[in-house]
PDB file of N, CA and C in Angstrom:
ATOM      1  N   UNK A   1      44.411  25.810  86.188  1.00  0.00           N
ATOM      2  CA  UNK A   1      44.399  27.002  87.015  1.00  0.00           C
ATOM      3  C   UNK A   1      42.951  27.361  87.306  1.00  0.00           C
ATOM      4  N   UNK A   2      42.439  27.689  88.712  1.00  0.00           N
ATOM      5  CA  UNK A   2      41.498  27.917  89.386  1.00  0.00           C
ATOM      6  C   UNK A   2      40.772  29.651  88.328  1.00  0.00           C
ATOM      7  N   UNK A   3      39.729  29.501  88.779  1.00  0.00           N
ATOM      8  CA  UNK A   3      39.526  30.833  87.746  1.00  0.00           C
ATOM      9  C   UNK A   3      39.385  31.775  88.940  1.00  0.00           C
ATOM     10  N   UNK A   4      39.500  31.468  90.362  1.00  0.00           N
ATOM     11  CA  UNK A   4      40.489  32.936  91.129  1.00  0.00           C
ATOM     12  C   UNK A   4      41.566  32.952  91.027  1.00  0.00           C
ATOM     13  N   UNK A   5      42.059  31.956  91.020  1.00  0.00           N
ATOM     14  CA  UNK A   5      43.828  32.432  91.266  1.00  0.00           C
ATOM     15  C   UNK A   5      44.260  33.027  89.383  1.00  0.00           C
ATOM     16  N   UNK A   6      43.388  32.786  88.231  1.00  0.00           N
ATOM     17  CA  UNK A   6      43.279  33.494  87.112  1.00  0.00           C
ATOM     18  C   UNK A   6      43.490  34.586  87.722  1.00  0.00           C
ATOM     19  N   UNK A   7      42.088  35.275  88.283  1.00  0.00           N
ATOM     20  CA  UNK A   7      41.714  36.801  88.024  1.00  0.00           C
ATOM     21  C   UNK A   7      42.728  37.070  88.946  1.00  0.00           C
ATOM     22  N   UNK A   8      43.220  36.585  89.754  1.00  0.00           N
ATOM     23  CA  UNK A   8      44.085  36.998  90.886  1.00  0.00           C
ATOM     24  C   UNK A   8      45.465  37.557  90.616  1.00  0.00           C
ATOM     25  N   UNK A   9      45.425  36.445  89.467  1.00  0.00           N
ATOM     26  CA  UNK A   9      47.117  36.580  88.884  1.00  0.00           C
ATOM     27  C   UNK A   9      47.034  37.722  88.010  1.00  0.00           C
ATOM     28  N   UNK A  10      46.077  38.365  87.217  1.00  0.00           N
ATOM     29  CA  UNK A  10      45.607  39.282  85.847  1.00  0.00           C
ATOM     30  C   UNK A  10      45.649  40.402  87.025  1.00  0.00           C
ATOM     31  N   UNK A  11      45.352  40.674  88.490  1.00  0.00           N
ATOM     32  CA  UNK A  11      45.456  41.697  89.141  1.00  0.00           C
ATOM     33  C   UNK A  11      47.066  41.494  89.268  1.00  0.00           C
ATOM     34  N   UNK A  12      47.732  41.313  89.832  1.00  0.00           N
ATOM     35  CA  UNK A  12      48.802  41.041  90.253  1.00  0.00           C
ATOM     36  C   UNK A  12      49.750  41.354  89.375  1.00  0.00           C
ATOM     37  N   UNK A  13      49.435  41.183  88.360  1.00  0.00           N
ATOM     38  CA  UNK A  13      50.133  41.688  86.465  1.00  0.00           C
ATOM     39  C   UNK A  13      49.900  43.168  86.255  1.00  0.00           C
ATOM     40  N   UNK A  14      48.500  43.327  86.169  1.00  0.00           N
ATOM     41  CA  UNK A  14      48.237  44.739  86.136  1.00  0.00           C
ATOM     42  C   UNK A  14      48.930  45.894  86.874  1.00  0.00           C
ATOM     43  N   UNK A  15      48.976  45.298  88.641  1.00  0.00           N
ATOM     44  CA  UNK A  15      49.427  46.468  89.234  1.00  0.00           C
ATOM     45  C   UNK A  15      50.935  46.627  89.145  1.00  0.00           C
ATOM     46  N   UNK A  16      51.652  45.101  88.915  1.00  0.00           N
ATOM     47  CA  UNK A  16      53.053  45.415  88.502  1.00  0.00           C
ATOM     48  C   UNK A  16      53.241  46.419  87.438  1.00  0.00           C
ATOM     49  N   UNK A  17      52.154  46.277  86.284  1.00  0.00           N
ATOM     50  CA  UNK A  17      52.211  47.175  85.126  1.00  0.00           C
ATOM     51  C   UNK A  17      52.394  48.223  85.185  1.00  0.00           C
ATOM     52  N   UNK A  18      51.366  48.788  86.176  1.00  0.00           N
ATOM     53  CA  UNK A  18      51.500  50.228  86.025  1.00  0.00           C
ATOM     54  C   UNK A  18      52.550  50.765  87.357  1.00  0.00           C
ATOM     55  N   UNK A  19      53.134  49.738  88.049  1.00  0.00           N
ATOM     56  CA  UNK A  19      54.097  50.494  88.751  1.00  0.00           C
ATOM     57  C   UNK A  19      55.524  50.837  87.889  1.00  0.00           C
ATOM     58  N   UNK A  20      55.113  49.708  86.965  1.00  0.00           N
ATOM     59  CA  UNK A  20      56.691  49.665  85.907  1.00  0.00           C
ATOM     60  C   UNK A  20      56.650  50.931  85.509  1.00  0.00           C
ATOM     61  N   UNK A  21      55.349  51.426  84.864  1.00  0.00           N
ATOM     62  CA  UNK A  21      55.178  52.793  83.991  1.00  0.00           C
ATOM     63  C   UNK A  21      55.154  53.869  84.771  1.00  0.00           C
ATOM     64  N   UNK A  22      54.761  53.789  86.069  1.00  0.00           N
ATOM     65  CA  UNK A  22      55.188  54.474  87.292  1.00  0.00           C
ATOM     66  C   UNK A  22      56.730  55.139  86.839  1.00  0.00           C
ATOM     67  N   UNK A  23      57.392  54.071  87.297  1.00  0.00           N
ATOM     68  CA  UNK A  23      58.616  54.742  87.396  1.00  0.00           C
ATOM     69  C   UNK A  23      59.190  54.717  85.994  1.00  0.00           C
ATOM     70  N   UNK A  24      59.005  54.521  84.920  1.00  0.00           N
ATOM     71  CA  UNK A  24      59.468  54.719  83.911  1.00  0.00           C
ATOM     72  C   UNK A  24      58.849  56.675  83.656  1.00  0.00           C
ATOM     73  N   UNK A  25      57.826  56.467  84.313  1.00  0.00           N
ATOM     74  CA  UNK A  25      57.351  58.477  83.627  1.00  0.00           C
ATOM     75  C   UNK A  25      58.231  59.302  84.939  1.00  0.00           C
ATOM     76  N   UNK A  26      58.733  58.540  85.894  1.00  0.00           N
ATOM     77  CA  UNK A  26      59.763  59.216  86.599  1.00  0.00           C
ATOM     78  C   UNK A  26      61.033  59.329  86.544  1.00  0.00           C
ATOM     79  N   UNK A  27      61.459  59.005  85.505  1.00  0.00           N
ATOM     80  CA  UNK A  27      62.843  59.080  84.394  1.00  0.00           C
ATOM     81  C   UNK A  27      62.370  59.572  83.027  1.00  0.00           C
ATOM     82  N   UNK A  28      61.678  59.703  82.287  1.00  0.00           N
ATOM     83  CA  UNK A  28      61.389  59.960  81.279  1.00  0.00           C
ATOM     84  C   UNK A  28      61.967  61.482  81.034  1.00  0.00           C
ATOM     85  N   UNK A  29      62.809  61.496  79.789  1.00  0.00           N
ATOM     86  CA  UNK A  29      63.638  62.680  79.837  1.00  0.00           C
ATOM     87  C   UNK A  29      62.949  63.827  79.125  1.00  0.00           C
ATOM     88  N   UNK A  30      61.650  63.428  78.357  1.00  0.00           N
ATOM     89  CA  UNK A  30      60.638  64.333  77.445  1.00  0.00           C
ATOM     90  C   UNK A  30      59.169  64.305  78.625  1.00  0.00           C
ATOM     91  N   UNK A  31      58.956  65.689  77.986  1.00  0.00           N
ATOM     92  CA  UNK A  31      57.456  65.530  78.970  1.00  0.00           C
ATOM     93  C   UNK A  31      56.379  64.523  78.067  1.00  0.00           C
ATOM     94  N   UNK A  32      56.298  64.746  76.610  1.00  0.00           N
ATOM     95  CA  UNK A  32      55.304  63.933  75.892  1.00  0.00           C
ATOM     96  C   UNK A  32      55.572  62.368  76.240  1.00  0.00           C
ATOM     97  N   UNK A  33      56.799  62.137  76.858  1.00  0.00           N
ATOM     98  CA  UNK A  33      57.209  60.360  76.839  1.00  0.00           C
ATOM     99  C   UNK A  33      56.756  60.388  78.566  1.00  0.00           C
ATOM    100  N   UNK A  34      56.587  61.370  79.525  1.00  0.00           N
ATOM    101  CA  UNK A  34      56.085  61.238  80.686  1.00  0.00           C
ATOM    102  C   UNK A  34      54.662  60.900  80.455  1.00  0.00           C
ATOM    103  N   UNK A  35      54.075  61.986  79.886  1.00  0.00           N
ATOM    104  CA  UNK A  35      52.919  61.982  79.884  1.00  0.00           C
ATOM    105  C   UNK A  35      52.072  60.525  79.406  1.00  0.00           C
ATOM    106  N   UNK A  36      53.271  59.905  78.444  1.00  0.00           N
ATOM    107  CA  UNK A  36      51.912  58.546  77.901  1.00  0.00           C
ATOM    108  C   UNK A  36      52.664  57.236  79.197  1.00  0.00           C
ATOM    109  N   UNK A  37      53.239  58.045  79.586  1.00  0.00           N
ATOM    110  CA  UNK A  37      53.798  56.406  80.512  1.00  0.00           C
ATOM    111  C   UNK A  37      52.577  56.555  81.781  1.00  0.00           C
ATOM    112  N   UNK A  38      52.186  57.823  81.878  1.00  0.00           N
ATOM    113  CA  UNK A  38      51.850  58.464  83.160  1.00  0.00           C
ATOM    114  C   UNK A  38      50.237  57.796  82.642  1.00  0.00           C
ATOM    115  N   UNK A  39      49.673  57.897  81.578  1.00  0.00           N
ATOM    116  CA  UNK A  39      48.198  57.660  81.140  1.00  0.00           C
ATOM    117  C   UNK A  39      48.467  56.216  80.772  1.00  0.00           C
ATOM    118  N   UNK A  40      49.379  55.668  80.145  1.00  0.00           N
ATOM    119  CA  UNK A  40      49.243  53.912  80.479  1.00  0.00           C
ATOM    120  C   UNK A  40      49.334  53.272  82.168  1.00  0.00           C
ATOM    121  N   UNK A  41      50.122  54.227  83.094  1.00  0.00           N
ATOM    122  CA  UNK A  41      49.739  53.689  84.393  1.00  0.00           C
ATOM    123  C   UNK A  41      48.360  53.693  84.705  1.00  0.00           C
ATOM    124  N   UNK A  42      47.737  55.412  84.432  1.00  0.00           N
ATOM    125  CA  UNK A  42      46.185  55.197  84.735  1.00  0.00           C
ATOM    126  C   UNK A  42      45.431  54.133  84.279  1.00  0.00           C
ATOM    127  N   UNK A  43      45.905  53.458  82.859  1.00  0.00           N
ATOM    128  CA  UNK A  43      44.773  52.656  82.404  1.00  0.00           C
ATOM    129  C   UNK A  43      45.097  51.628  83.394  1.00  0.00           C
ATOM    130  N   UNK A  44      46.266  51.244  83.364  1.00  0.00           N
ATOM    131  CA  UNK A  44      46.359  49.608  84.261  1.00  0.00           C
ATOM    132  C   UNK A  44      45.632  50.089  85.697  1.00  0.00           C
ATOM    133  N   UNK A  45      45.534  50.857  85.986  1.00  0.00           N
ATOM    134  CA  UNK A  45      45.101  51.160  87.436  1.00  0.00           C
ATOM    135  C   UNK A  45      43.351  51.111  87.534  1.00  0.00           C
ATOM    136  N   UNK A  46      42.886  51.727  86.759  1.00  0.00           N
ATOM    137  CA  UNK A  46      41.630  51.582  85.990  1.00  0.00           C
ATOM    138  C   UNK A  46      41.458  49.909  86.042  1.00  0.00           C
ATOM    139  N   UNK A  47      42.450  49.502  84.939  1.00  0.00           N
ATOM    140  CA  UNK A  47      42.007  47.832  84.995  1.00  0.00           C
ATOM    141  C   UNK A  47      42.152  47.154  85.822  1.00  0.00           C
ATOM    142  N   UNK A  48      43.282  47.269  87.373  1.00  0.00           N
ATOM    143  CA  UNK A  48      42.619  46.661  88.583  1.00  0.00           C
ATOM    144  C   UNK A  48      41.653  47.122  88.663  1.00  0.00           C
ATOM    145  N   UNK A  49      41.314  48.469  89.190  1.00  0.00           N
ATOM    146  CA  UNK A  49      39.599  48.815  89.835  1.00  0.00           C
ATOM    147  C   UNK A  49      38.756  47.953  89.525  1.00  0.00           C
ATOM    148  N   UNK A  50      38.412  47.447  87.999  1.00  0.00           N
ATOM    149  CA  UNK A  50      37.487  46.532  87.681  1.00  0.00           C
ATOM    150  C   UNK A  50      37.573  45.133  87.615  1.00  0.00           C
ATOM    151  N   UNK A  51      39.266  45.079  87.506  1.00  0.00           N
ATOM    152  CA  UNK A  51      39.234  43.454  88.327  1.00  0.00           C
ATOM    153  C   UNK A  51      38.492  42.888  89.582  1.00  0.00           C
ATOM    154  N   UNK A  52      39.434  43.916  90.543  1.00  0.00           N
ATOM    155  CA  UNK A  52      38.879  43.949  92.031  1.00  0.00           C
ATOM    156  C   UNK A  52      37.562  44.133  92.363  1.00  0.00           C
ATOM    157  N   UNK A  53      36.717  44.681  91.328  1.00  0.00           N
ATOM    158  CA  UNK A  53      35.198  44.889  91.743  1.00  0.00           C
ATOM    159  C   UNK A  53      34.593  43.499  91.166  1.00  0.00           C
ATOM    160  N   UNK A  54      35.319  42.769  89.956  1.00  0.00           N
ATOM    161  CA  UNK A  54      34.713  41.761  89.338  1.00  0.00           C
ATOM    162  C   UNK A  54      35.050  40.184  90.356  1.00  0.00           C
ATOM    163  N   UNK A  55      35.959  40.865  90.878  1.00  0.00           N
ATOM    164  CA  UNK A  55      36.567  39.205  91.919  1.00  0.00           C
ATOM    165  C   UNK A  55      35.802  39.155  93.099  1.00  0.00           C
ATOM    166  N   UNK A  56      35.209  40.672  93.763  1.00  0.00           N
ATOM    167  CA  UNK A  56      34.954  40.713  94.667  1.00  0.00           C
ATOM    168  C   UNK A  56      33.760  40.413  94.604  1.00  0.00           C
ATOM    169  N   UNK A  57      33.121  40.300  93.292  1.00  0.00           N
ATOM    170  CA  UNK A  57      31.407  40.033  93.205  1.00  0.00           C
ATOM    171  C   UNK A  57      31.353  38.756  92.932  1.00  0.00           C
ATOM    172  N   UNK A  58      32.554  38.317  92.406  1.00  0.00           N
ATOM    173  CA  UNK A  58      32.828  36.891  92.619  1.00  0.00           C
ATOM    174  C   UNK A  58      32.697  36.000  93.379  1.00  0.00           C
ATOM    175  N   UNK A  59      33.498  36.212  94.138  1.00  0.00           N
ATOM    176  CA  UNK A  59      34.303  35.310  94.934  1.00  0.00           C
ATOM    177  C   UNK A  59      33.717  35.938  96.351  1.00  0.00           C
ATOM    178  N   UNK A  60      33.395  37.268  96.279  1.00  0.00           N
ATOM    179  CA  UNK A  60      33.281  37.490  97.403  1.00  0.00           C
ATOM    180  C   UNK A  60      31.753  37.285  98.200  1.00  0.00           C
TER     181      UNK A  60
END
């Protein structure tokens, strides 16, 4: 495996991630079980940002 289509695929993971936790804090029947689904989306979202800045200094 190419080491873009790596970082490519580690984005592609990430943003699925935090859409999962997305909608998991939009069912969540407690606010404390919203709230950490809602701050594990931020992190994955966070960890594209710095994918995308690291591929783009890459590759780009």
């Amino acid at each position: 495996m190419s080491a873009k289509s790596d970082l490519q695929n580690r984005i592609d993971v990430k943003k699925s991630l935090a859409a999962k936790h997305e909608r998991l804090a939009s069912v969540a029947g407690s606010t404390p079980k919203r709230n950490t689904y809602l701050f594990q989306a931020r992190r994955f979202h966070a960890q594209v940002r710095a994918l995308e800045t690291q591929f783009g200094q890459k590759f780009g």
